[in-house]
C-alpha atoms as a PDB file:
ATOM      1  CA  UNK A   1       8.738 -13.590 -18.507  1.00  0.00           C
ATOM      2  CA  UNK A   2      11.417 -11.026 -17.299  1.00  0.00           C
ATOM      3  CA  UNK A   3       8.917  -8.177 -16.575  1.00  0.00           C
ATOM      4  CA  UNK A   4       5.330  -6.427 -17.129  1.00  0.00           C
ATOM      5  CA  UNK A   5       3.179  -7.796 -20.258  1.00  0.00           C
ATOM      6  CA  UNK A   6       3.763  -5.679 -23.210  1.00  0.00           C
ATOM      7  CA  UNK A   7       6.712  -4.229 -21.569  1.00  0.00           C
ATOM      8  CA  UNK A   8       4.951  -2.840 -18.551  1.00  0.00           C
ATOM      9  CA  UNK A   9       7.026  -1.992 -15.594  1.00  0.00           C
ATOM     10  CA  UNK A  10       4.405  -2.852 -13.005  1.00  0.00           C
ATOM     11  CA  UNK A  11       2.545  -6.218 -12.720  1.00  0.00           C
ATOM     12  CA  UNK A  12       0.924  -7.894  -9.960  1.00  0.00           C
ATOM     13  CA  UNK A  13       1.824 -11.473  -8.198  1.00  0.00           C
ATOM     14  CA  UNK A  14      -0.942 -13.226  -6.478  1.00  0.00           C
ATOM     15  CA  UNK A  15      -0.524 -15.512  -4.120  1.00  0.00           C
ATOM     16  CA  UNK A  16      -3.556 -17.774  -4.247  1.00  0.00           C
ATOM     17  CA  UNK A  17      -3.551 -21.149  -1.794  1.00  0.00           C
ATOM     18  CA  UNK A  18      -5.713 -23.670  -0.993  1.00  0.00           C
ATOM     19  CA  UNK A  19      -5.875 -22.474   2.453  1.00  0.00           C
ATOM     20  CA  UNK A  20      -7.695 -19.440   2.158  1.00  0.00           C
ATOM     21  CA  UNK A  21      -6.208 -16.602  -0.019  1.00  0.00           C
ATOM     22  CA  UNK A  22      -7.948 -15.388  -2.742  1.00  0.00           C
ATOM     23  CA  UNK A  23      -6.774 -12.830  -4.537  1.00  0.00           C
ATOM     24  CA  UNK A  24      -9.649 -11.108  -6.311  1.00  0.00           C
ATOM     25  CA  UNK A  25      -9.871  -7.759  -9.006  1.00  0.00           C
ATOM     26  CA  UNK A  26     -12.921  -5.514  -8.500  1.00  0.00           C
ATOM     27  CA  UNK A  27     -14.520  -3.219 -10.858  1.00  0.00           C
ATOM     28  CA  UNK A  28     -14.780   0.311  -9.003  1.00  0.00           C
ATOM     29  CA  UNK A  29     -17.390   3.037  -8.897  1.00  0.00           C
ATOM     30  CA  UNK A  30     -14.700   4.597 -11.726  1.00  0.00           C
ATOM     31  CA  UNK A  31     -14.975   1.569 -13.703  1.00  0.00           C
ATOM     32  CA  UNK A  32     -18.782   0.546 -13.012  1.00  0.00           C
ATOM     33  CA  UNK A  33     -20.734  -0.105 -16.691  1.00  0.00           C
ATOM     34  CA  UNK A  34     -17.197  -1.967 -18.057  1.00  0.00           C
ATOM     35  CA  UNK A  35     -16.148  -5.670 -18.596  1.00  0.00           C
ATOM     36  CA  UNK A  36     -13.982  -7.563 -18.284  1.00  0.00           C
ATOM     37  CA  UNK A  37     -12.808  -8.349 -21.802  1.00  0.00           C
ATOM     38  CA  UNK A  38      -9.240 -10.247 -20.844  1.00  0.00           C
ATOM     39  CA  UNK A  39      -6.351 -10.085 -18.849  1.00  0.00           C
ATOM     40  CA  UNK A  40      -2.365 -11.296 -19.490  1.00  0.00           C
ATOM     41  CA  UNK A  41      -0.986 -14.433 -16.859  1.00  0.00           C
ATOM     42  CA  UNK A  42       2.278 -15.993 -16.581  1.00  0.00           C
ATOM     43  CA  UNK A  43       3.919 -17.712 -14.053  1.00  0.00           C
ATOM     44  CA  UNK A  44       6.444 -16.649 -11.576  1.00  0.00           C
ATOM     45  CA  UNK A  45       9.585 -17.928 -11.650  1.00  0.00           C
ATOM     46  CA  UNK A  46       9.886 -19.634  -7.896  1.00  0.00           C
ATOM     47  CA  UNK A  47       6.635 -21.806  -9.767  1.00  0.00           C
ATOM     48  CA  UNK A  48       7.990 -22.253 -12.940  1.00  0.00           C
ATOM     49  CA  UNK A  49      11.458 -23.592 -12.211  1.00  0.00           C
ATOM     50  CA  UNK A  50       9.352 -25.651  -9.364  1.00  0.00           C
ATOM     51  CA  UNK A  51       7.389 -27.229 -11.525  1.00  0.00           C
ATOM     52  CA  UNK A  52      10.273 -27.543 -13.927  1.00  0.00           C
ATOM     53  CA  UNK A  53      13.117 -29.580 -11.690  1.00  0.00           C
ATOM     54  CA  UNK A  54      10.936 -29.811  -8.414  1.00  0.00           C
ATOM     55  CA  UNK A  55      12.679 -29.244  -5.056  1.00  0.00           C
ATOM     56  CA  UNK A  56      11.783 -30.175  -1.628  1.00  0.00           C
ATOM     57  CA  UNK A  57       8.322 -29.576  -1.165  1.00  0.00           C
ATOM     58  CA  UNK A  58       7.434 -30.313  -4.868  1.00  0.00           C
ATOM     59  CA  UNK A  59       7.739 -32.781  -7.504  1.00  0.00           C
ATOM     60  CA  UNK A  60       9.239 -32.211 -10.943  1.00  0.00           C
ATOM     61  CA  UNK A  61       6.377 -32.286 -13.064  1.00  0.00           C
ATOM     62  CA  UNK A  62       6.241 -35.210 -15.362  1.00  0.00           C
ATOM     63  CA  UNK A  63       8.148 -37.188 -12.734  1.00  0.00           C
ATOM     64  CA  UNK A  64      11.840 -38.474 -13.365  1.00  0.00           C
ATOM     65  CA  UNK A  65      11.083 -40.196 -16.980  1.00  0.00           C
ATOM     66  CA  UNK A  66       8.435 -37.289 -18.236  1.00  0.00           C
ATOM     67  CA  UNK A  67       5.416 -39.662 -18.570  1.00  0.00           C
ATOM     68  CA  UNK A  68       3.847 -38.519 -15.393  1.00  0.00           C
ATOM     69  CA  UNK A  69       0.467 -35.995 -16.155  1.00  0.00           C
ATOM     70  CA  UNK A  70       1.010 -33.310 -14.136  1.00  0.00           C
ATOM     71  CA  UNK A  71      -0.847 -29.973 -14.738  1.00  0.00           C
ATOM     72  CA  UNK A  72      -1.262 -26.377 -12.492  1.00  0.00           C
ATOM     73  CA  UNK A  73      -4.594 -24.660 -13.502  1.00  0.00           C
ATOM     74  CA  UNK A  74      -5.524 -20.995 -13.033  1.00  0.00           C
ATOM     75  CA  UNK A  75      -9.238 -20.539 -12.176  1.00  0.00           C
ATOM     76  CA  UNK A  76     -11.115 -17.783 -12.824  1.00  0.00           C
ATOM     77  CA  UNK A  77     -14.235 -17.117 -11.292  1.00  0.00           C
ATOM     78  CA  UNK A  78     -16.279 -13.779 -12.274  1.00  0.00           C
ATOM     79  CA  UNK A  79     -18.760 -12.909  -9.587  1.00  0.00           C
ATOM     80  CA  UNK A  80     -21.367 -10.149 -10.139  1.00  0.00           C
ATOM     81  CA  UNK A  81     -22.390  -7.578  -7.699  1.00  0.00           C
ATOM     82  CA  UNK A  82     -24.198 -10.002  -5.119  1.00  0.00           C
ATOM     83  CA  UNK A  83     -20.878 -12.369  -5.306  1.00  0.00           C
ATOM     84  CA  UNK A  84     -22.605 -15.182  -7.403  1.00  0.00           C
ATOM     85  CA  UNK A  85     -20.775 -16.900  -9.753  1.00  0.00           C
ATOM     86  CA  UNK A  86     -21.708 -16.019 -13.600  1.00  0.00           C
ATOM     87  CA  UNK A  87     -19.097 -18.443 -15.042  1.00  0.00           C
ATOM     88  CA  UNK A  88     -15.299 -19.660 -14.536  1.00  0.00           C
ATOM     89  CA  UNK A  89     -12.725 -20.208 -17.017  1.00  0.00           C
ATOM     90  CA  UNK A  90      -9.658 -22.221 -16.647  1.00  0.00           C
ATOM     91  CA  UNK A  91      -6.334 -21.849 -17.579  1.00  0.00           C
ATOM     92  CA  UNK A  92      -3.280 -24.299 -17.758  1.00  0.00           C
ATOM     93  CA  UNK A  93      -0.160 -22.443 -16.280  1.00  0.00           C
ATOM     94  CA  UNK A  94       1.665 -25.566 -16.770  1.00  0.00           C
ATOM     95  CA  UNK A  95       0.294 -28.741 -18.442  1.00  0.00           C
ATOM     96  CA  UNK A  96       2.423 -32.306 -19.028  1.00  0.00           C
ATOM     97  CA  UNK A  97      -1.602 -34.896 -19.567  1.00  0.00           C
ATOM     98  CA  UNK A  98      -0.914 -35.416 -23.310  1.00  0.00           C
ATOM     99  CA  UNK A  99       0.683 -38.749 -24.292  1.00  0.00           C
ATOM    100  CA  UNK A 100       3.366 -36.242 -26.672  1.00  0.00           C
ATOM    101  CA  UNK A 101       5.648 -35.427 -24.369  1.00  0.00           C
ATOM    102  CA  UNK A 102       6.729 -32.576 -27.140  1.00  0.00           C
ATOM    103  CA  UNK A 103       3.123 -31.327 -26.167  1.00  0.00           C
ATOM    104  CA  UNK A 104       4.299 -30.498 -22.438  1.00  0.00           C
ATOM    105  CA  UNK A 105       4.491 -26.819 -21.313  1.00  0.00           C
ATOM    106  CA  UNK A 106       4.827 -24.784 -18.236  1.00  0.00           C
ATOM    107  CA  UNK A 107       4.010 -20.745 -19.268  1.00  0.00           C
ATOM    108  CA  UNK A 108       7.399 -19.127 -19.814  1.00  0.00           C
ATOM    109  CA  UNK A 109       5.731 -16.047 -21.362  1.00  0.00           C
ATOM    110  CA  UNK A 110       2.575 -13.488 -21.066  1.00  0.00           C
ATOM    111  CA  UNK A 111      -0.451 -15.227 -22.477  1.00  0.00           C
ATOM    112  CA  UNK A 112      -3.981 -13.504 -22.747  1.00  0.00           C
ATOM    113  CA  UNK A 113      -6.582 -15.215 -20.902  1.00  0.00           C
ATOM    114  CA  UNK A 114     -10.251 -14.740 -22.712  1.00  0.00           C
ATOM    115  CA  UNK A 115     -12.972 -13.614 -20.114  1.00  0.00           C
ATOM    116  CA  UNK A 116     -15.409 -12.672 -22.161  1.00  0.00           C
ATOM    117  CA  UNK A 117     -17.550 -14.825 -21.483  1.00  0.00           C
ATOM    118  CA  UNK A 118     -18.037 -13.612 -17.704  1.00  0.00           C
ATOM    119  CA  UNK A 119     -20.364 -11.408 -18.745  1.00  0.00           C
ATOM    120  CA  UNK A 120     -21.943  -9.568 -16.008  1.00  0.00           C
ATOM    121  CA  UNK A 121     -18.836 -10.135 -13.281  1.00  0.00           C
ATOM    122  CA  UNK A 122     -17.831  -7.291 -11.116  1.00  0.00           C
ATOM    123  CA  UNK A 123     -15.474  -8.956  -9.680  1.00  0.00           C
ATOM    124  CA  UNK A 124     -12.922 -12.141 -10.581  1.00  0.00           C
ATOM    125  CA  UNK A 125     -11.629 -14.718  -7.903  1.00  0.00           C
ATOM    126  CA  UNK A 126      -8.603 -16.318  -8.962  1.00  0.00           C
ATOM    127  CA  UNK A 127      -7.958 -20.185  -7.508  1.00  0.00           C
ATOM    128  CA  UNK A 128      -5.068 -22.355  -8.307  1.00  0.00           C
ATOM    129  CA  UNK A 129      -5.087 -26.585  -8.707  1.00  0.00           C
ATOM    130  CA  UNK A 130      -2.634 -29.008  -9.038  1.00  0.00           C
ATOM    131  CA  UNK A 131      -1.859 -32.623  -9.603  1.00  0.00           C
ATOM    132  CA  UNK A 132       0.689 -32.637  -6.966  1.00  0.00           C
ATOM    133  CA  UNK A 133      -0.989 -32.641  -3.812  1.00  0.00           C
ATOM    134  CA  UNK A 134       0.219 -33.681  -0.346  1.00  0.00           C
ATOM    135  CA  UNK A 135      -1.347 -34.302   3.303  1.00  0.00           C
ATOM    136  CA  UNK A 136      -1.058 -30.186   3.553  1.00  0.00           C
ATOM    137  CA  UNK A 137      -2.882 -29.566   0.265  1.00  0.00           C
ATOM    138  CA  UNK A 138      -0.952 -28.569  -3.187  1.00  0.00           C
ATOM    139  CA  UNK A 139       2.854 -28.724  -3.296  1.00  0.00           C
ATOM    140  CA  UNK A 140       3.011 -26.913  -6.606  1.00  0.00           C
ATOM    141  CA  UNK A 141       3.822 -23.038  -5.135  1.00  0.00           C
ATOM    142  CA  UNK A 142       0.604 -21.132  -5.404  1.00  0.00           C
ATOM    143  CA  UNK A 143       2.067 -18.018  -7.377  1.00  0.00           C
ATOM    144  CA  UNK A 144       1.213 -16.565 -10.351  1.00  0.00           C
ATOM    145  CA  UNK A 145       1.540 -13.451 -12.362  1.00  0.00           C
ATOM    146  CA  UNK A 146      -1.074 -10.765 -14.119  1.00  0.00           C
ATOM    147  CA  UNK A 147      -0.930  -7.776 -15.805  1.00  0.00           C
ATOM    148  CA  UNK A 148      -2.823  -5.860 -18.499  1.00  0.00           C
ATOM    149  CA  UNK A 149      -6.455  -6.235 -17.526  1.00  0.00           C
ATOM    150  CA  UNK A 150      -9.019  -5.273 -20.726  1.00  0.00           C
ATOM    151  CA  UNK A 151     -12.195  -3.864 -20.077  1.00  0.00           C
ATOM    152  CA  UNK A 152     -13.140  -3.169 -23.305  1.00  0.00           C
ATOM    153  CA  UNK A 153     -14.638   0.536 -24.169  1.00  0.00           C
ATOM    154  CA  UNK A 154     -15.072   3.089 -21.634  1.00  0.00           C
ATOM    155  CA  UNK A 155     -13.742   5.345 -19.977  1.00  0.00           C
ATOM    156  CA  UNK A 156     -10.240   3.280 -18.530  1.00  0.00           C
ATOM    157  CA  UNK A 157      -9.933   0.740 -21.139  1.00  0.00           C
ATOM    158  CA  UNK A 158      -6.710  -0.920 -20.042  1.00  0.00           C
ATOM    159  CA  UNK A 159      -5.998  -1.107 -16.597  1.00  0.00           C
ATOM    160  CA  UNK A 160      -2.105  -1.560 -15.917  1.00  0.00           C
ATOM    161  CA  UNK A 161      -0.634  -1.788 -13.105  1.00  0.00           C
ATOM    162  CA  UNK A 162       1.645   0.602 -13.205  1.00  0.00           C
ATOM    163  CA  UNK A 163      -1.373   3.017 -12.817  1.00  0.00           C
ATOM    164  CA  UNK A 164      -0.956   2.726  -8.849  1.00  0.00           C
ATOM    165  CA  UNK A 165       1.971   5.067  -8.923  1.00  0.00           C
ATOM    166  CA  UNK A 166       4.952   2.345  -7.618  1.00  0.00           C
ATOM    167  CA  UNK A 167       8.405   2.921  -8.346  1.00  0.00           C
ATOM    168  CA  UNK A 168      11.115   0.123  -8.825  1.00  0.00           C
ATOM    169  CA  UNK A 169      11.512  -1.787  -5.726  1.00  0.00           C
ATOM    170  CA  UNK A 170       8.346  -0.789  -4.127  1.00  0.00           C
ATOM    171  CA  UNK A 171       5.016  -3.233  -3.504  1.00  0.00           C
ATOM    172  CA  UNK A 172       1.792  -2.119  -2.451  1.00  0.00           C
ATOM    173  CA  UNK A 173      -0.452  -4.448  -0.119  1.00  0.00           C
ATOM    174  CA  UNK A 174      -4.014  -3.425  -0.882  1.00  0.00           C
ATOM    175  CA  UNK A 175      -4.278  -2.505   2.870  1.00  0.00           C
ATOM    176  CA  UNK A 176      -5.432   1.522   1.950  1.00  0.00           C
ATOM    177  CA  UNK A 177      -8.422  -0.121  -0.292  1.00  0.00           C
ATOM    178  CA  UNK A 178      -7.830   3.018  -2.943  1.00  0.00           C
ATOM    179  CA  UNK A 179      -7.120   0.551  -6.003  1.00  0.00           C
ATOM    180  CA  UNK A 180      -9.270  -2.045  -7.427  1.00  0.00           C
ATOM    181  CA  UNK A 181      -7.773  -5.278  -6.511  1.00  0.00           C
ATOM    182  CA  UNK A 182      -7.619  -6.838  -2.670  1.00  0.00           C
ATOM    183  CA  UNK A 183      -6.069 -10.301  -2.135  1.00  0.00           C
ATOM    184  CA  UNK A 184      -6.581 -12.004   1.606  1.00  0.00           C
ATOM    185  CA  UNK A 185      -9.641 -12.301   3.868  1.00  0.00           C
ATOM    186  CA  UNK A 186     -10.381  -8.761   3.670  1.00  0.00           C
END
């Protein structure tokens, strides 16, 4: 996408594997009463050009000829404060199933993701899937981007990333627990 949704200049990239990870966003004691209303997801470039001309852990989605239907989905699962589920939604980062192969896509650009309908969530989960799987789990890199997190009225509204004070060049790791986001086995 070549940087932040809606021109931010901060926006996270999760890591989320089949072996454990999972990033997560929290609502806070600062944020406590909101929802989540939405949030903006693209992919990174090391998936998309992956998934684009494959390479040597992963295939080129829709194989050599196109026809094969390959597809990378983004789960979202919004837990509420006792970490039960209260609904997922799914969204295709990259998606080559229809028999159109003008129909194929992999996410080039920011694209709002609807979570209104976890109502109640405190907290999201995010999980990746793919069609190309190996002996080691998915071969498809399990990277993805998200900025611009809506939680409706109140008193933060949009949450940006850029709210945790980073300058170019710098990362943050979660490890100091003062933000609302934590990705690992924490």
């Amino acid at each position: 996408a070549g940087g932040g949704a809606l021109g931010s200049a901060t926006y996270a990239v999760a890591y989320a594997s089949s072996g454990g990870f999972v990033p997560t966003l929290e609502l806070t004691a600062a944020t406590s009463g909101l929802e989540f209303q939405s949030l903006m997801v693209t992919n990174t470039t090391y998936s998309g050009r992956s998934m684009r001309y494959g390479d040597a852990f992963a295939k080129q989605f829709g194989g050599a000829d196109g026809s094969d239907p390959d597809w990378l989905v983004l789960t979202i699962d919004g837990l509420d404060s006792q970490g039960i589920s209260v609904g997922t939604v799914e969204f295709h980062l990259a998606d080559y199933r229809s028999v159109d192969s003008a129909e194929d896509y992999i996410v080039d650009a920011w694209t709002e993701v609807d979570l209104s309908s976890l109502s109640g969530a405190t907290k999201l989960a995010f999980s990746l899937s793919s069609s190309d799987v190996g002996d080691y789990g998915m071969n498809t890199p399990a990277y993805f981007c998200l900025d611009g997190l809506h939680s409706g009225a109140g008193i933060i509204g949009e949450i940006g990333f850029e709210d945790l004070g980073l300058i170019p060049g710098q990362y943050w790791n979660g490890s100091d627990g003062t933000a609302g986001f934590v990705s690992g086995n924490t």
